[in-house]
PDB file of N, CA and C in Angstrom:
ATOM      1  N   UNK A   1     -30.598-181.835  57.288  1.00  0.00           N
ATOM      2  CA  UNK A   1     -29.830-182.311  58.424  1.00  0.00           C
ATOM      3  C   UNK A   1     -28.618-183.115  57.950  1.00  0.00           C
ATOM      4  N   UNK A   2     -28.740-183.847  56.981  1.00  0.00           N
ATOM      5  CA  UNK A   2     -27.347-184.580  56.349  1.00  0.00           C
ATOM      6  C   UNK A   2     -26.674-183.921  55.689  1.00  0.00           C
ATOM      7  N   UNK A   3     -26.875-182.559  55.196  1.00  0.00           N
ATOM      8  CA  UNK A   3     -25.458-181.657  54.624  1.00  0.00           C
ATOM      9  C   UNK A   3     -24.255-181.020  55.602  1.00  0.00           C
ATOM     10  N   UNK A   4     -25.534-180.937  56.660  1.00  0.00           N
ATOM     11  CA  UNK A   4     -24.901-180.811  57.948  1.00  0.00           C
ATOM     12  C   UNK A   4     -23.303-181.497  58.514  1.00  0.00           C
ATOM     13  N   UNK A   5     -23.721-182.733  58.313  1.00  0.00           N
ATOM     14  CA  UNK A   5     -22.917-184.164  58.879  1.00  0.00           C
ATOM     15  C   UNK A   5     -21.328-184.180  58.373  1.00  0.00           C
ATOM     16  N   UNK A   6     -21.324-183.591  57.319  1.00  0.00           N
ATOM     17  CA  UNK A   6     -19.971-183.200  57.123  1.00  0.00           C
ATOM     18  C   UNK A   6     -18.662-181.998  57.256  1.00  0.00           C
ATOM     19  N   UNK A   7     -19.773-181.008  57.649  1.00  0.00           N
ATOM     20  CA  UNK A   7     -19.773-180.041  58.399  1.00  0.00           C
ATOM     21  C   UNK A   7     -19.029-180.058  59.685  1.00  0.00           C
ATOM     22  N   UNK A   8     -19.728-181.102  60.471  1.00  0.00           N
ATOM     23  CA  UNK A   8     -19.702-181.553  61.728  1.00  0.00           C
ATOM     24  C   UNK A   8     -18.341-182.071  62.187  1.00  0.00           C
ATOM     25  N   UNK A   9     -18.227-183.083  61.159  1.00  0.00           N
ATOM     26  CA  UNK A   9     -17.092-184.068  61.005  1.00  0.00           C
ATOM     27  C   UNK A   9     -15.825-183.305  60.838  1.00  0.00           C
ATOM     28  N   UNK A  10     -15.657-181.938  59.430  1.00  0.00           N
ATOM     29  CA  UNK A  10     -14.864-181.394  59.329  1.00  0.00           C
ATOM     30  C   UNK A  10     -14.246-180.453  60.302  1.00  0.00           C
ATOM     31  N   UNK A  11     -14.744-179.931  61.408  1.00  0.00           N
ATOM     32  CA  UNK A  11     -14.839-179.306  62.457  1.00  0.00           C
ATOM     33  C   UNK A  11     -14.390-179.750  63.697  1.00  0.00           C
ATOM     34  N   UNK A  12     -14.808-180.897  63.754  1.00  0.00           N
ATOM     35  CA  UNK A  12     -14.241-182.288  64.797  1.00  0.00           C
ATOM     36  C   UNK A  12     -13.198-182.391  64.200  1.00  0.00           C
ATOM     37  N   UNK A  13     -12.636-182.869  63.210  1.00  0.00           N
ATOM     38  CA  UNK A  13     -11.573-183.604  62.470  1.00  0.00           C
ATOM     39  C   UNK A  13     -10.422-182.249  62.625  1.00  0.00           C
ATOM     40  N   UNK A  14     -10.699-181.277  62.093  1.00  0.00           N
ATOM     41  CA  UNK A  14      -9.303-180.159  62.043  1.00  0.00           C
ATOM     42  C   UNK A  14      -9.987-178.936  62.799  1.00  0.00           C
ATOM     43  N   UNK A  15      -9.227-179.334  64.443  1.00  0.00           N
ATOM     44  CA  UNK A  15      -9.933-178.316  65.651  1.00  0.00           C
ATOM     45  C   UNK A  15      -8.846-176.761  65.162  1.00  0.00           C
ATOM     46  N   UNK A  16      -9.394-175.702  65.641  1.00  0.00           N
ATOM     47  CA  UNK A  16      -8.804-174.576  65.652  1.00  0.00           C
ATOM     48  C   UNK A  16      -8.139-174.440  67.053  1.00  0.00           C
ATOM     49  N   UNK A  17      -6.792-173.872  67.017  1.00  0.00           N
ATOM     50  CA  UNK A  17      -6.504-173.558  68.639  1.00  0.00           C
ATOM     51  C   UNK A  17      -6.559-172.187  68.786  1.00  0.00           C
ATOM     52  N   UNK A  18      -7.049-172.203  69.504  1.00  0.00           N
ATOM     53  CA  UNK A  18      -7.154-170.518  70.286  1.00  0.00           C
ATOM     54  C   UNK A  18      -6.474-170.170  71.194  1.00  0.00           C
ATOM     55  N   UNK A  19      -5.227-170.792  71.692  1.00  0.00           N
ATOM     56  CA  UNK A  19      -4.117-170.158  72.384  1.00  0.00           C
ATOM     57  C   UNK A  19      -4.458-169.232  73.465  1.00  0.00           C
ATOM     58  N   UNK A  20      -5.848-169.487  74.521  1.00  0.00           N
ATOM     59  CA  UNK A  20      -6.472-169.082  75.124  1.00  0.00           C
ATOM     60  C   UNK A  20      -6.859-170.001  76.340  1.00  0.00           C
ATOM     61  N   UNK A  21      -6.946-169.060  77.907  1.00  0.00           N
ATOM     62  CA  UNK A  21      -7.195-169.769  78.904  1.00  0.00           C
ATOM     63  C   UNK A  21      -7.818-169.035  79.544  1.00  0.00           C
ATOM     64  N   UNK A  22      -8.758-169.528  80.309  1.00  0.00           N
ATOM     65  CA  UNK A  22      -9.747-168.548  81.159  1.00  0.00           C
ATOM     66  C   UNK A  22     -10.417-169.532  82.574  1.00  0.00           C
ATOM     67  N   UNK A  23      -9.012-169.305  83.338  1.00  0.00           N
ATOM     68  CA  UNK A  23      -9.103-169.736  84.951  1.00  0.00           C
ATOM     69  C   UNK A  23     -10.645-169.785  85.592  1.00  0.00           C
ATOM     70  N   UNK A  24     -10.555-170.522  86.420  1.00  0.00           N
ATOM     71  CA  UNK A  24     -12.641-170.512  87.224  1.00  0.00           C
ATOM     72  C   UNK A  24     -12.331-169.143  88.081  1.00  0.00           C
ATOM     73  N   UNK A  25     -11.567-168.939  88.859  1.00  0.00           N
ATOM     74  CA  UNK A  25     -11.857-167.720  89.279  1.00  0.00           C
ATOM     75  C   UNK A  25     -11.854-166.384  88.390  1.00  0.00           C
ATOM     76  N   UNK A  26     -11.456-166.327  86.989  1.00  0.00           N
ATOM     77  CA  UNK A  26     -11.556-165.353  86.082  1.00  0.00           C
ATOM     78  C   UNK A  26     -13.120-165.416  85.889  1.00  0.00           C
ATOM     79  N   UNK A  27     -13.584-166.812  85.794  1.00  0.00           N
ATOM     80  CA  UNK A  27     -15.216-166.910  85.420  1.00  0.00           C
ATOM     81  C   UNK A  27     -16.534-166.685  87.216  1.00  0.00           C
ATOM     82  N   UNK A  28     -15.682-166.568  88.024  1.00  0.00           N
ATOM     83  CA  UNK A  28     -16.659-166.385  89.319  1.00  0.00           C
ATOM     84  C   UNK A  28     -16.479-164.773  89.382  1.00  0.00           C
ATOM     85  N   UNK A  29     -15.142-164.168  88.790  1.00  0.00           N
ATOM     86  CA  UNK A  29     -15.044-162.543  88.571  1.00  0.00           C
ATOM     87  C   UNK A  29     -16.229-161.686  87.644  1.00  0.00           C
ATOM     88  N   UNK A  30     -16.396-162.099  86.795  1.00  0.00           N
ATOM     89  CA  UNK A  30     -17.335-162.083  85.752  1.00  0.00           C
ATOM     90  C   UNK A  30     -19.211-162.071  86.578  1.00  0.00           C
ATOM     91  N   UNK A  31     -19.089-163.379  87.364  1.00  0.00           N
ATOM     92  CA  UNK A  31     -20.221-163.571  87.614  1.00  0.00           C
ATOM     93  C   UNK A  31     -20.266-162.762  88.785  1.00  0.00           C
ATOM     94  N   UNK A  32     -19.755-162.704  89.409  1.00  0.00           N
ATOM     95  CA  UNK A  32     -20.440-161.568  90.463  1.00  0.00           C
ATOM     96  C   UNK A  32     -20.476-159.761  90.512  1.00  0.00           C
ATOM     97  N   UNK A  33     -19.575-159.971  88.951  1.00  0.00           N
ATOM     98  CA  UNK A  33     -19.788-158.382  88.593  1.00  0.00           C
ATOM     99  C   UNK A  33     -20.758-158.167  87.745  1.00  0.00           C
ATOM    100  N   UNK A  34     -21.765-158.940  87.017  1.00  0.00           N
ATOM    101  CA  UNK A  34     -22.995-159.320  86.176  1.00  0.00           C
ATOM    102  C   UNK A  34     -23.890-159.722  87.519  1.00  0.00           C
ATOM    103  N   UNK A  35     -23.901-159.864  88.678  1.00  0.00           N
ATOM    104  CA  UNK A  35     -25.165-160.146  89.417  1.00  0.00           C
ATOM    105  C   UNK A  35     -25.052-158.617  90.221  1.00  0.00           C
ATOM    106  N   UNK A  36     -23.643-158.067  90.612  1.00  0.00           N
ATOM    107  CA  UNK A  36     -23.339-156.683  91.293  1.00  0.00           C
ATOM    108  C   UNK A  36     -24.227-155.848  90.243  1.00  0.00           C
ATOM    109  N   UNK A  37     -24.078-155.833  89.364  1.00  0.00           N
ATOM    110  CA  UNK A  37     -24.812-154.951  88.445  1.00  0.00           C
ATOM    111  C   UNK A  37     -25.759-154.962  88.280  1.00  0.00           C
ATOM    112  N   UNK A  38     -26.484-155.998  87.942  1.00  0.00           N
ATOM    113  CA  UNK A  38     -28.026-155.965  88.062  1.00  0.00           C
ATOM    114  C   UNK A  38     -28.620-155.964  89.536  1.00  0.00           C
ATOM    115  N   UNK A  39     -27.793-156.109  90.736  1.00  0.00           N
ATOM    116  CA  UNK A  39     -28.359-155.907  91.990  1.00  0.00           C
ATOM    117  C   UNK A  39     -28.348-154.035  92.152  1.00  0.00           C
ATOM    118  N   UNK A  40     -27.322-153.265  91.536  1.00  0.00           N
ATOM    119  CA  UNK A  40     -27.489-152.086  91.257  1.00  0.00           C
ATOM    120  C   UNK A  40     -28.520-151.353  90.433  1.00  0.00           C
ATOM    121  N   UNK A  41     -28.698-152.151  89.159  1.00  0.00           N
ATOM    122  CA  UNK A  41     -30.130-151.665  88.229  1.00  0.00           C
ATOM    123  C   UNK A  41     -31.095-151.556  89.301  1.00  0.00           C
ATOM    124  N   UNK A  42     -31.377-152.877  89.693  1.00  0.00           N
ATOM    125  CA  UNK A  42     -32.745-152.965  90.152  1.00  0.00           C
ATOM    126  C   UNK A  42     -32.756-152.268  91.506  1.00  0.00           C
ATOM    127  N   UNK A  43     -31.786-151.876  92.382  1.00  0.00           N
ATOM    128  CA  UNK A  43     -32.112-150.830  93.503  1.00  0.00           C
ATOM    129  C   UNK A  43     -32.266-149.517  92.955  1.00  0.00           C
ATOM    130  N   UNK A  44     -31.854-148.904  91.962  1.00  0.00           N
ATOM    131  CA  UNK A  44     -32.112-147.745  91.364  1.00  0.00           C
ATOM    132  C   UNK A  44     -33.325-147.484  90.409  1.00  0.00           C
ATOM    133  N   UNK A  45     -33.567-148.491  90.049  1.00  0.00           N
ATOM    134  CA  UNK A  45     -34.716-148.427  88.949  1.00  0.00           C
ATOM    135  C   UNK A  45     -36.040-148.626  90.061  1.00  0.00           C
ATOM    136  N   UNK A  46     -35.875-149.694  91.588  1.00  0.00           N
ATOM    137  CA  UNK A  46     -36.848-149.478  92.418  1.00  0.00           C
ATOM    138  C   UNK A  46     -37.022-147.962  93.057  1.00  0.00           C
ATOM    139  N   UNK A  47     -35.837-146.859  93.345  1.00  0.00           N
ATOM    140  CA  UNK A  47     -35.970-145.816  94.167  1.00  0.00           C
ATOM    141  C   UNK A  47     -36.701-144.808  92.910  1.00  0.00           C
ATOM    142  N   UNK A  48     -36.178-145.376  91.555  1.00  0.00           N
ATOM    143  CA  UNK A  48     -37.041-143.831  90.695  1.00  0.00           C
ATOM    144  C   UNK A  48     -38.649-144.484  90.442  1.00  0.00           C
ATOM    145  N   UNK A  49     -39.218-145.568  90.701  1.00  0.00           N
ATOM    146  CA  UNK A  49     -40.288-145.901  91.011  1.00  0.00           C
ATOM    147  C   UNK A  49     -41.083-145.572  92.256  1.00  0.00           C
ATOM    148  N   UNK A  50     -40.654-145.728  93.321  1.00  0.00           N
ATOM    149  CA  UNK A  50     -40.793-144.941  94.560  1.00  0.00           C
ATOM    150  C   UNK A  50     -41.123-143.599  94.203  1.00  0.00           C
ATOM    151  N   UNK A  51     -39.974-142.856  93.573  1.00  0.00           N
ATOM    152  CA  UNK A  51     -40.314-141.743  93.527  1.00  0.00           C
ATOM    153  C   UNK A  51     -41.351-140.961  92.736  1.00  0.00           C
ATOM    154  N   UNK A  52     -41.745-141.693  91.538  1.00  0.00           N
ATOM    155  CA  UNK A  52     -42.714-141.017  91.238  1.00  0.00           C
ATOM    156  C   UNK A  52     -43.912-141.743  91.788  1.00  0.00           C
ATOM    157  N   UNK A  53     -43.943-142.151  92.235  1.00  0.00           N
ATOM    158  CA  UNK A  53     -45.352-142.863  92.719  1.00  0.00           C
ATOM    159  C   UNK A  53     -45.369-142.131  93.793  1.00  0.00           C
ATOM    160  N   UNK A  54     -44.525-141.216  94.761  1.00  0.00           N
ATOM    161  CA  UNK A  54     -44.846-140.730  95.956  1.00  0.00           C
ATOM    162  C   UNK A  54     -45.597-139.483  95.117  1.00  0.00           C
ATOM    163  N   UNK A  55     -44.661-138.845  94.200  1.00  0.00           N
ATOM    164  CA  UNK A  55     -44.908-137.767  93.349  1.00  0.00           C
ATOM    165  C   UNK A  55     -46.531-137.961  93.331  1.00  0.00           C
ATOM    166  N   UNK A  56     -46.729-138.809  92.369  1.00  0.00           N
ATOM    167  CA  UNK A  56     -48.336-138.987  92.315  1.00  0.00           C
ATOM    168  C   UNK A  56     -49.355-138.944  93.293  1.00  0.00           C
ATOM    169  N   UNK A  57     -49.097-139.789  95.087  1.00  0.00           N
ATOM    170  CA  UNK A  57     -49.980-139.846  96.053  1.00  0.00           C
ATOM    171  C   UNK A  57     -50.036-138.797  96.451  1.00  0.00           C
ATOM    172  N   UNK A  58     -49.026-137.590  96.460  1.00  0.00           N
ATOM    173  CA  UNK A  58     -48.784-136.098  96.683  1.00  0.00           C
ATOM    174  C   UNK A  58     -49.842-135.325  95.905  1.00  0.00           C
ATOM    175  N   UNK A  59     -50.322-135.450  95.194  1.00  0.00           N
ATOM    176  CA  UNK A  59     -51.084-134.895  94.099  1.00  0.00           C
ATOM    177  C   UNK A  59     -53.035-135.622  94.359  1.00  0.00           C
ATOM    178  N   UNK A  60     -52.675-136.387  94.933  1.00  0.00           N
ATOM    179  CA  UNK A  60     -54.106-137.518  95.345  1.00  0.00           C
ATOM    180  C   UNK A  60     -54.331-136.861  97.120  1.00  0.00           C
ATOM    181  N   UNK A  61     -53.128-136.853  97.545  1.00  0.00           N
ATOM    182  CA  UNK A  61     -53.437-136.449  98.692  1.00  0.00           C
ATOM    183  C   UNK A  61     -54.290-134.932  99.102  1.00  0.00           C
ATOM    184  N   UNK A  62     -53.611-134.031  98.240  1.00  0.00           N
ATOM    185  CA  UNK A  62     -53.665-132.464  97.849  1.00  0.00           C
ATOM    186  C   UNK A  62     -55.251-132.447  97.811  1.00  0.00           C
ATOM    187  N   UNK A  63     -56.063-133.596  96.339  1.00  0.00           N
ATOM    188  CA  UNK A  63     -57.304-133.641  96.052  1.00  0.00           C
ATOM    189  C   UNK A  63     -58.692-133.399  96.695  1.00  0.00           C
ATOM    190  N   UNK A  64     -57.769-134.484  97.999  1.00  0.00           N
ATOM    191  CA  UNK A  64     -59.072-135.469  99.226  1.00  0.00           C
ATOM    192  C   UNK A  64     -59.188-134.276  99.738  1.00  0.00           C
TER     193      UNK A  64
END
């Protein structure tokens, strides 16, 4: 942990600039196209579940 400490210091002491900006509405763009998307996975990944499970009661039903 103390080899660390100078590490730390040197990093703090001489910052890098990254000549970079990223507005809150650039970051609420982001987030609702990462929740749009997984609200898309999971309605599609629920209908091919549906579907084979009907597949299957079709086959149970046939049995009885």
């Amino acid at each position: 942990m103390i080899r660390f400490i100078p590490i730390i210091i040197l990093i703090a002491v001489y910052p890098i600039d990254a000549h970079a900006y990223i507005n809150p509405s650039t970051v609420s763009l982001i987030f609702t196209a990462i929740a749009g998307s997984l609200a898309v996975i999971g309605y599609y990944a629920r209908s091919i579940f549906y579907k084979i499970q009907s597949f299957f009661n079709k086959k149970n039903d046939k049995e009885k």
